[in-house]
Protein backbone atom coordinates (compact mmCIF):
# COMPACT_ATOMS: atom_id res chain seq x y z
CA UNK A 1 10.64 -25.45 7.91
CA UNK A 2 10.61 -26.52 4.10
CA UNK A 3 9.89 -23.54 2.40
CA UNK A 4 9.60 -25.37 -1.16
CA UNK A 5 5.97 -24.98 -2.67
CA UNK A 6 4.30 -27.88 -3.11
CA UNK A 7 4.79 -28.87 -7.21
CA UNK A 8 1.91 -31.65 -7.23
CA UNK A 9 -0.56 -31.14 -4.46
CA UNK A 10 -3.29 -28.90 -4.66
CA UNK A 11 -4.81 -27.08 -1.76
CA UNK A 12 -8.09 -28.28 -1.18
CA UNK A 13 -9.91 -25.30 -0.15
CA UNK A 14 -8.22 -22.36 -2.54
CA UNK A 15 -8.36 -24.40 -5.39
CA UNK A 16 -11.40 -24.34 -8.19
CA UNK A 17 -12.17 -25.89 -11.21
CA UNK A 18 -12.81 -22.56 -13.03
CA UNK A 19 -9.59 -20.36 -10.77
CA UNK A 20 -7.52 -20.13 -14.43
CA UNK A 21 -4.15 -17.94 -14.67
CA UNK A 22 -5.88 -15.53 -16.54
CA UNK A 23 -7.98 -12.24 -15.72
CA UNK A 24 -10.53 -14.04 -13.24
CA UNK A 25 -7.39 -14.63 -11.03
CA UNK A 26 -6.05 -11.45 -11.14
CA UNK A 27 -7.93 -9.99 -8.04
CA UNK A 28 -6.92 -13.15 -6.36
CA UNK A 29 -3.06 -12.40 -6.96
CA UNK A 30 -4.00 -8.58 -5.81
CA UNK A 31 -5.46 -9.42 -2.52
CA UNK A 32 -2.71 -11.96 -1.67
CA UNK A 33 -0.18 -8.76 -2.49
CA UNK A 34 -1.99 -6.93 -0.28
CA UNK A 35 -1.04 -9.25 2.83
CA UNK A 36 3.15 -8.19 2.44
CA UNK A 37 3.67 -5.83 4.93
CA UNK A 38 6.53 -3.11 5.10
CA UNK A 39 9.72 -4.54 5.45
CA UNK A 40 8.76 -7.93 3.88
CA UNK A 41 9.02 -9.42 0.68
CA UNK A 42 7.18 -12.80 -0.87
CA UNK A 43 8.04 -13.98 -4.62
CA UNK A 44 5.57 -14.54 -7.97
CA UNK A 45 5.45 -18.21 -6.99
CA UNK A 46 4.71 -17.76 -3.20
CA UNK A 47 1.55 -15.84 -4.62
CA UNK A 48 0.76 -18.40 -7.31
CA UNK A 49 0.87 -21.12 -5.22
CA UNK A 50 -2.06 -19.74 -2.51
CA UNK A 51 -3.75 -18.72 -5.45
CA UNK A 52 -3.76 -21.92 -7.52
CA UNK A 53 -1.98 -24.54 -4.61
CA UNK A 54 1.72 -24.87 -7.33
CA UNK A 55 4.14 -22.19 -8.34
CA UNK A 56 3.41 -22.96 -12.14
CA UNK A 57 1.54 -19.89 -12.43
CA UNK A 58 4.27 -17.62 -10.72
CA UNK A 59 4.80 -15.78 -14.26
CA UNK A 60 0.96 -14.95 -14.78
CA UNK A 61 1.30 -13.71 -10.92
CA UNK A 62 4.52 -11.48 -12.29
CA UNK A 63 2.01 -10.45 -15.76
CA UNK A 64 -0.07 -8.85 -13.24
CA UNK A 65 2.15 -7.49 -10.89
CA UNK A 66 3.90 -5.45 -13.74
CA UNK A 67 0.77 -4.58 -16.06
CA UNK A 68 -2.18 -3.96 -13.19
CA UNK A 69 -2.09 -0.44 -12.14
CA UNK A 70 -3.93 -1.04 -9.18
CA UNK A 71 -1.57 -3.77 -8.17
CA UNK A 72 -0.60 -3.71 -4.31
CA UNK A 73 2.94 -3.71 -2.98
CA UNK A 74 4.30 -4.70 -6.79
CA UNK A 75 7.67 -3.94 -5.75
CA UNK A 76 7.02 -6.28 -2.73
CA UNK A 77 7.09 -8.95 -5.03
CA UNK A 78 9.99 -10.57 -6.57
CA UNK A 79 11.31 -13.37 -8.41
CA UNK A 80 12.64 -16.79 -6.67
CA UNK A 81 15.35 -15.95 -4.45
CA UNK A 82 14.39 -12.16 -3.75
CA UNK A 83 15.83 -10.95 -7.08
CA UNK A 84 14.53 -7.83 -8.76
CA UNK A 85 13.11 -9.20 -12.42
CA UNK A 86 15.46 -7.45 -14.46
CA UNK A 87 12.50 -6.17 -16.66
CA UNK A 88 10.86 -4.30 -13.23
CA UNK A 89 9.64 -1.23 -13.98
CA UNK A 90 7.78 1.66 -11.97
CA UNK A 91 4.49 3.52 -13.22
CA UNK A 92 7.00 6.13 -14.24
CA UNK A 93 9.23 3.79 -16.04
CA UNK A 94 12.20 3.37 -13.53
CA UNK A 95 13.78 0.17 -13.72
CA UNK A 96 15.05 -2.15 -11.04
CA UNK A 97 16.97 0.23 -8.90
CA UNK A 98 13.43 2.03 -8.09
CA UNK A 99 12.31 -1.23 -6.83
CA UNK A 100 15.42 -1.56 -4.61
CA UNK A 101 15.21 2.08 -3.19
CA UNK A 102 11.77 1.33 -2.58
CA UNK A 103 12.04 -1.92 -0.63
CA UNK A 104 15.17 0.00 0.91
CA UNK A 105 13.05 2.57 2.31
CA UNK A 106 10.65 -0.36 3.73
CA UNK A 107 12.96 -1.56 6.08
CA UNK A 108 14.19 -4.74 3.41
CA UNK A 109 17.80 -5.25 3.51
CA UNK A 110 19.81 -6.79 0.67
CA UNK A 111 22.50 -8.94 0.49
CA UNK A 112 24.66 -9.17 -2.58
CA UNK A 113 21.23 -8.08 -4.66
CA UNK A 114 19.18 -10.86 -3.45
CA UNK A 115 16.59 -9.37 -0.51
CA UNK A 116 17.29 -10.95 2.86
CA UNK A 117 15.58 -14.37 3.26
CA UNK A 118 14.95 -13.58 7.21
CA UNK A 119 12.26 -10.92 5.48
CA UNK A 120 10.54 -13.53 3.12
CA UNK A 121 7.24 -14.19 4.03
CA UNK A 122 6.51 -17.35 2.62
CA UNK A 123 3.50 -19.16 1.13
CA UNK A 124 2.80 -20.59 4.24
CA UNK A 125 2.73 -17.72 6.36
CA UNK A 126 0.53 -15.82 2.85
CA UNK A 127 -1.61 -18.92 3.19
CA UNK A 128 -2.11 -18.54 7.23
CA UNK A 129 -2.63 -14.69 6.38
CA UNK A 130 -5.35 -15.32 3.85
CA UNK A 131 -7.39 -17.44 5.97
CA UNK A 132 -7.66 -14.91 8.66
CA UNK A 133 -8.25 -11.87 6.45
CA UNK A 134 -10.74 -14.26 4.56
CA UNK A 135 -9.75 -12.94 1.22
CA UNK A 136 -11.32 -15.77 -0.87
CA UNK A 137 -14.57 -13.72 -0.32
CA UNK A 138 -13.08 -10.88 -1.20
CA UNK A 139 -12.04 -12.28 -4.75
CA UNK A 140 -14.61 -11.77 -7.44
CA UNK A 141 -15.04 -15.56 -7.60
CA UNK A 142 -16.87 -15.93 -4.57
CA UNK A 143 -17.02 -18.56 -2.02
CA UNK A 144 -15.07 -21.60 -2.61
C-alpha cells in the first residue's frame, strides 16, 4: 500500500474553502489526535493531510501539538519517519527522551530512534477512522 500523502489532490469531502492552518483548524488536528491509540504512532503530516487533503500543513499540525494544552496523544505524534522533533517538549519541560519513555510505556517500539513503521497508523487508516467516529461534526466548523 503507498503510504505517500497525496501532494496535489484534495479530498473532496474534508476539504473547505474557509478550513485555514490557523486556529479554526486546530480542533480539527485535536480530534484526528484523538483517533491514535496506545501503542501507535501517526506523524504531523498524516494529520494535516485528513485535515486539509496535503501534508503542507504538517508544521501548523506540529504548532498545535506542542503549544495546545489540551492537545491529545501529543507525544503520539511525530515527525516524518517516526522521529521525535528534536524541539519536543512535555508540559513540564522534558525534552525528547520523555516522549520516548512515554511511547515506550505504550507498547511503541523503536528502532535505531525512529518508532517502528509496523505501529504507524497512516492517513489512510486516520481517514477510515474519522469517517466512522464522524469527527467532522465534532469540529467547530460544522458540517462539511
Amino acid at each position: 500500500m503507498d503510504r505517500s500523502a497525496p501532494q496535489a489532490r484534495r479530498h473532496p469531502i474534508r476539504t473547505s474553502a474557509h478550513l485555514t492552518a490557523t486556529a479554526e483548524a486546530r480542533p480539527r488536528y485535536a480530534a484526528i489526535a484523538a483517533l491514535v491509540g496506545r501503542g501507535e504512532w501517526t506523524t504531523y503530516g498524516d494529520i494535516s493531510v485528513v485535515a486539509h487533503g496535503t501534508a503542507r500543513y504538517a508544521r501548523h499540525v506540529g504548532r498545535a501539538a506542542a503549544t495546545e494544552e489540551a492537545f491529545p496523544n501529543a507525544e503520539r505524534v511525530l515527525a516524518a519517519g517516526g522521529r521525535i522533533a528534536p524541539g519536543w517538549r512535555a508540559e513540564h519541560g522534558a525534552g525528547p527522551g520523555e516522549c520516548r519513555r512515554r511511547l515506550e510505556a505504550q507498547g511503541v517500539r523503536f528502532v535505531r530512534d525512529r518508532a517502528d513503521p509496523g505501529q504507524r497508523v497512516g492517513w489512510e487508516d486516520l481517514l477510515a477512522r474519522s469517517d466512522a467516529a464522524d469527527v467532522a461534526r465534532t469540529a467547530v466548523l460544522g458540517p462539511w
